[in-house]
C-alpha atoms as a PDB file:
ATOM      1  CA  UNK A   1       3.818  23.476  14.630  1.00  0.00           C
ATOM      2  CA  UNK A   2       5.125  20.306  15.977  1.00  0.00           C
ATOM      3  CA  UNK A   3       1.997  18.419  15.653  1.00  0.00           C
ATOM      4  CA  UNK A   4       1.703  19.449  12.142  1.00  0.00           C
ATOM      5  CA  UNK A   5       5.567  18.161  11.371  1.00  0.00           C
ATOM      6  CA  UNK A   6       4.455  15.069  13.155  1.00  0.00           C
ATOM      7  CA  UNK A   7       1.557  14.286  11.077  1.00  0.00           C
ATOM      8  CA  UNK A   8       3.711  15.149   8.105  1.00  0.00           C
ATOM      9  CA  UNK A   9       6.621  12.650   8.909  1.00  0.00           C
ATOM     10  CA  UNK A  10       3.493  10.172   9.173  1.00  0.00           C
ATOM     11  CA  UNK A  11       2.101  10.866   6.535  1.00  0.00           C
ATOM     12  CA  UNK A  12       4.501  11.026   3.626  1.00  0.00           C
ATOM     13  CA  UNK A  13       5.877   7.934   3.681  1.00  0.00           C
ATOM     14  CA  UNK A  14       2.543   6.477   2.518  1.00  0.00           C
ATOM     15  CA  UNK A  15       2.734   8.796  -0.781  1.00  0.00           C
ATOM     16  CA  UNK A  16       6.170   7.653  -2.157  1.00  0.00           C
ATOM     17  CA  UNK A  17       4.903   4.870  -4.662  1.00  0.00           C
ATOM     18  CA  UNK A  18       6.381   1.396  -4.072  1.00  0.00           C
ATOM     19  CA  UNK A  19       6.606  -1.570  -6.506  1.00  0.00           C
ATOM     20  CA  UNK A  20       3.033  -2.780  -5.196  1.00  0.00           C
ATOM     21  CA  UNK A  21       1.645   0.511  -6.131  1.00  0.00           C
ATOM     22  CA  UNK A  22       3.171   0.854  -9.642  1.00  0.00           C
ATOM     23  CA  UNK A  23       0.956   0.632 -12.329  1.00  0.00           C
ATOM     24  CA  UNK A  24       0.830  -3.000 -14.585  1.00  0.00           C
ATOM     25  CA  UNK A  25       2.523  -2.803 -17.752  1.00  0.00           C
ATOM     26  CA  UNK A  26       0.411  -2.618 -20.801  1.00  0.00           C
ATOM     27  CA  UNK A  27       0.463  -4.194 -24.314  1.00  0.00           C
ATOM     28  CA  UNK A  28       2.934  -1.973 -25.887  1.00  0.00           C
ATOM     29  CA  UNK A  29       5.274  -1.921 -22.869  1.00  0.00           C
ATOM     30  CA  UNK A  30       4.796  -5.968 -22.781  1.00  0.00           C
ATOM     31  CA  UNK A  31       6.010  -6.472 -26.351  1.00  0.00           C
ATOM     32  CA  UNK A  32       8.721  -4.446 -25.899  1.00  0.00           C
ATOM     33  CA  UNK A  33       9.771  -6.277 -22.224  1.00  0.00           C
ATOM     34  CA  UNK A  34       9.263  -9.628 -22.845  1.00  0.00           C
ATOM     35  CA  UNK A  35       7.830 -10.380 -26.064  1.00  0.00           C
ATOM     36  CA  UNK A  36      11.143 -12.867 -28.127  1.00  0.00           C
ATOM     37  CA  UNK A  37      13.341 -12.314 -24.667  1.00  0.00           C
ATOM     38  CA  UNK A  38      14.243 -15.245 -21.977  1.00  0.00           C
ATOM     39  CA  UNK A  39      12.368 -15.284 -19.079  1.00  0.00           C
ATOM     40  CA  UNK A  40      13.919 -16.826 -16.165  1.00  0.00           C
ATOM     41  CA  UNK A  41      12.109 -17.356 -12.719  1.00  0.00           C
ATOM     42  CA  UNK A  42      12.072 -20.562 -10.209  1.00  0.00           C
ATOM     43  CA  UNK A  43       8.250 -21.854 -10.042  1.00  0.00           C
ATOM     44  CA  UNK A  44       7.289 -26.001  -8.933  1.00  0.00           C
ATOM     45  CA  UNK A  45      10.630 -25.857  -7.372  1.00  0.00           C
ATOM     46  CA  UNK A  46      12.405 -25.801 -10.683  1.00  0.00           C
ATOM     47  CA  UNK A  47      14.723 -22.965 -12.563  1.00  0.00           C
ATOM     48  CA  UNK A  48      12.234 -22.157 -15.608  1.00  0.00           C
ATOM     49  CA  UNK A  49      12.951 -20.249 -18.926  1.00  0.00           C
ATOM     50  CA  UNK A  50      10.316 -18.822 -20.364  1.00  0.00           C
ATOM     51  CA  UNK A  51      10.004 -17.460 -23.927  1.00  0.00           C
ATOM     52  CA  UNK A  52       7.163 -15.883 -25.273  1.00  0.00           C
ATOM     53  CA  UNK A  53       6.799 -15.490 -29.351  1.00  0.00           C
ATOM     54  CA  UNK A  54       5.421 -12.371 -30.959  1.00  0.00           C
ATOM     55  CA  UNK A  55       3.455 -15.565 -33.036  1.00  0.00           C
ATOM     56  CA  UNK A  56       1.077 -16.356 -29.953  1.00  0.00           C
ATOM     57  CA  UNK A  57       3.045 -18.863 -28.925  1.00  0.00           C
ATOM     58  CA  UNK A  58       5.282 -19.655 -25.136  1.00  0.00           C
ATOM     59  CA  UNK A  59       7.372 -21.900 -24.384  1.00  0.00           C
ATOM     60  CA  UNK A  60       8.895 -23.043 -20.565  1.00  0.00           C
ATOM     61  CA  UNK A  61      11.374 -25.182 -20.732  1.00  0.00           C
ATOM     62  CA  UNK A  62      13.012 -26.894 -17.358  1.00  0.00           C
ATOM     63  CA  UNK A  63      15.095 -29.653 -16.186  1.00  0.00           C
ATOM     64  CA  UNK A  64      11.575 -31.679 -16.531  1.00  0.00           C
ATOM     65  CA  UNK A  65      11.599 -30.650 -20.316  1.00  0.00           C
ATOM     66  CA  UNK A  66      10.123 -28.710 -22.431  1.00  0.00           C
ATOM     67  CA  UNK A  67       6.611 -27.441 -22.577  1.00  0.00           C
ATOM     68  CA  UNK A  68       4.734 -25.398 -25.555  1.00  0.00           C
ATOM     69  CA  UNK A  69       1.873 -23.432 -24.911  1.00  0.00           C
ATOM     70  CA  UNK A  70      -0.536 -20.199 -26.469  1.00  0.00           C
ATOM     71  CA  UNK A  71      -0.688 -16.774 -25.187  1.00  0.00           C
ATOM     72  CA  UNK A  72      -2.754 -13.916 -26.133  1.00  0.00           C
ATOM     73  CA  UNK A  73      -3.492 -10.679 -24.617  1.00  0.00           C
ATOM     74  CA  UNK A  74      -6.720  -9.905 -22.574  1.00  0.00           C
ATOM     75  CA  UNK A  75      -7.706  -5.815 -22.111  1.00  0.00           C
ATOM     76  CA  UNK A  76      -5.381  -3.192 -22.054  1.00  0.00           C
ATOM     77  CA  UNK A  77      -2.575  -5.284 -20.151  1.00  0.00           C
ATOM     78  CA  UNK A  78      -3.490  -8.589 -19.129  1.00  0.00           C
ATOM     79  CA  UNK A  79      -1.822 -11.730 -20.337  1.00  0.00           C
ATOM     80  CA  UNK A  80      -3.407 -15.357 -20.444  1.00  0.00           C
ATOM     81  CA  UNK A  81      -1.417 -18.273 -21.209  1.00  0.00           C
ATOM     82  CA  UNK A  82      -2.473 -21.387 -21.547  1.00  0.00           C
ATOM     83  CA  UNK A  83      -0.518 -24.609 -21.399  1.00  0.00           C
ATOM     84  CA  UNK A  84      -1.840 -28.129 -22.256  1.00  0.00           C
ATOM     85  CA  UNK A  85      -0.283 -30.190 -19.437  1.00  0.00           C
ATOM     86  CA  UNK A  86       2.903 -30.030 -17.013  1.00  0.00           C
ATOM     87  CA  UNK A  87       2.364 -28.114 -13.394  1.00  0.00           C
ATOM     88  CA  UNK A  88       0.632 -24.808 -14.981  1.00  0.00           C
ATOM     89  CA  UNK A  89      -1.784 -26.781 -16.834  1.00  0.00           C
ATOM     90  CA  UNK A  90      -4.883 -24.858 -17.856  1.00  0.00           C
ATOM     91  CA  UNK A  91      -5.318 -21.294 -18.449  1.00  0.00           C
ATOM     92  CA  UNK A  92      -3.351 -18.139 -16.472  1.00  0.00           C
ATOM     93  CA  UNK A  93      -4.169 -14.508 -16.532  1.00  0.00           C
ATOM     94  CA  UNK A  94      -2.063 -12.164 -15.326  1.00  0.00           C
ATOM     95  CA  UNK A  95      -0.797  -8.269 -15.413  1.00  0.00           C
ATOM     96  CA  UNK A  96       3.264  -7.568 -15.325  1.00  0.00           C
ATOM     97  CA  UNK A  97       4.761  -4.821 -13.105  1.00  0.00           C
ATOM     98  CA  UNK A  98       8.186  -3.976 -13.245  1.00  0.00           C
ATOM     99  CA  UNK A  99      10.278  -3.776  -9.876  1.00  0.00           C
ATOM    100  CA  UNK A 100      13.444  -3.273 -11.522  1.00  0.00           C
ATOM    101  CA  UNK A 101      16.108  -3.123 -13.720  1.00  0.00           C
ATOM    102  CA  UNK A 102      15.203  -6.097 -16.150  1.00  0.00           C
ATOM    103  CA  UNK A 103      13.065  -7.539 -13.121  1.00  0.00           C
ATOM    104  CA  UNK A 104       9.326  -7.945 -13.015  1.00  0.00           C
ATOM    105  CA  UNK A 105       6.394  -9.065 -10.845  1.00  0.00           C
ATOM    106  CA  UNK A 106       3.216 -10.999 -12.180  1.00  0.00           C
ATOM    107  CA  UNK A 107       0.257 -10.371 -10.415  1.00  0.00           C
ATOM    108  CA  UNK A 108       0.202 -14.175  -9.161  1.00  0.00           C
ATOM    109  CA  UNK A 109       3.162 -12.590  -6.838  1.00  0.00           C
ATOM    110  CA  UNK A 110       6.250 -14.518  -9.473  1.00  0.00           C
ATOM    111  CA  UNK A 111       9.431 -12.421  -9.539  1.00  0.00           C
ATOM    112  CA  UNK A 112      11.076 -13.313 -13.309  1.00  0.00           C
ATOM    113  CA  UNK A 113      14.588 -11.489 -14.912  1.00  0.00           C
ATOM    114  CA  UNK A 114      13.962 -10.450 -19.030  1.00  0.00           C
ATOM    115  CA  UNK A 115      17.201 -10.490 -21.214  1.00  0.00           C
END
């Protein structure tokens, strides 16, 4: 009986889901996270806000300025955005998990706040 509880109290703990195993969001939950909402995050050592348009369009704007970008959707719940210069110049693709209330997680490991 005791071994039994033992391997039990070892065991469960690895079937509660954490953040890390929680599904990424997909399109519909995207749109209605993020899509015409401020993002706000810290990336390059800067505080970044982040808005993404339901027109295809981002823009991250910093104490460096102001940079305007594309996004578009990529499968069931990837996102790619692609900026023509600054620090994330080039192309991204990434999923979104949530981790919290108004809190998410890209897959790139960048914790961001929605309002």
């Amino acid at each position: 009986m005791w071994k039994n509880l033992a391997a039990a109290t070892f065991v469960l703990p690895f079937f509660i889901p954490t953040a890390a195993e929680a599904k990424p969001l997909n399109r519909d939950q995207i749109a209605k996270a993020m899509l015409n909402k401020t993002i706000s995050t810290r990336r390059f050592g800067f505080s970044i806000k982040m808005r993404y348009r339901s027109s295809g369009t981002v823009s991250a704007r910093s104490i460096a300025g102001t940079i305007n970008g594309t996004w578009r959707y990529s499968g069931s719940n990837k996102v790619c955005t692609t900026f023509p210069s600054g620090p994330a110049k080039g192309t991204s693709c990434v999923t979104f998990t949530k981790i919290g209330a108004n809190r998410y997680r890209s897959s790139e490991g960048v914790s961001f706040t929605v309002r």
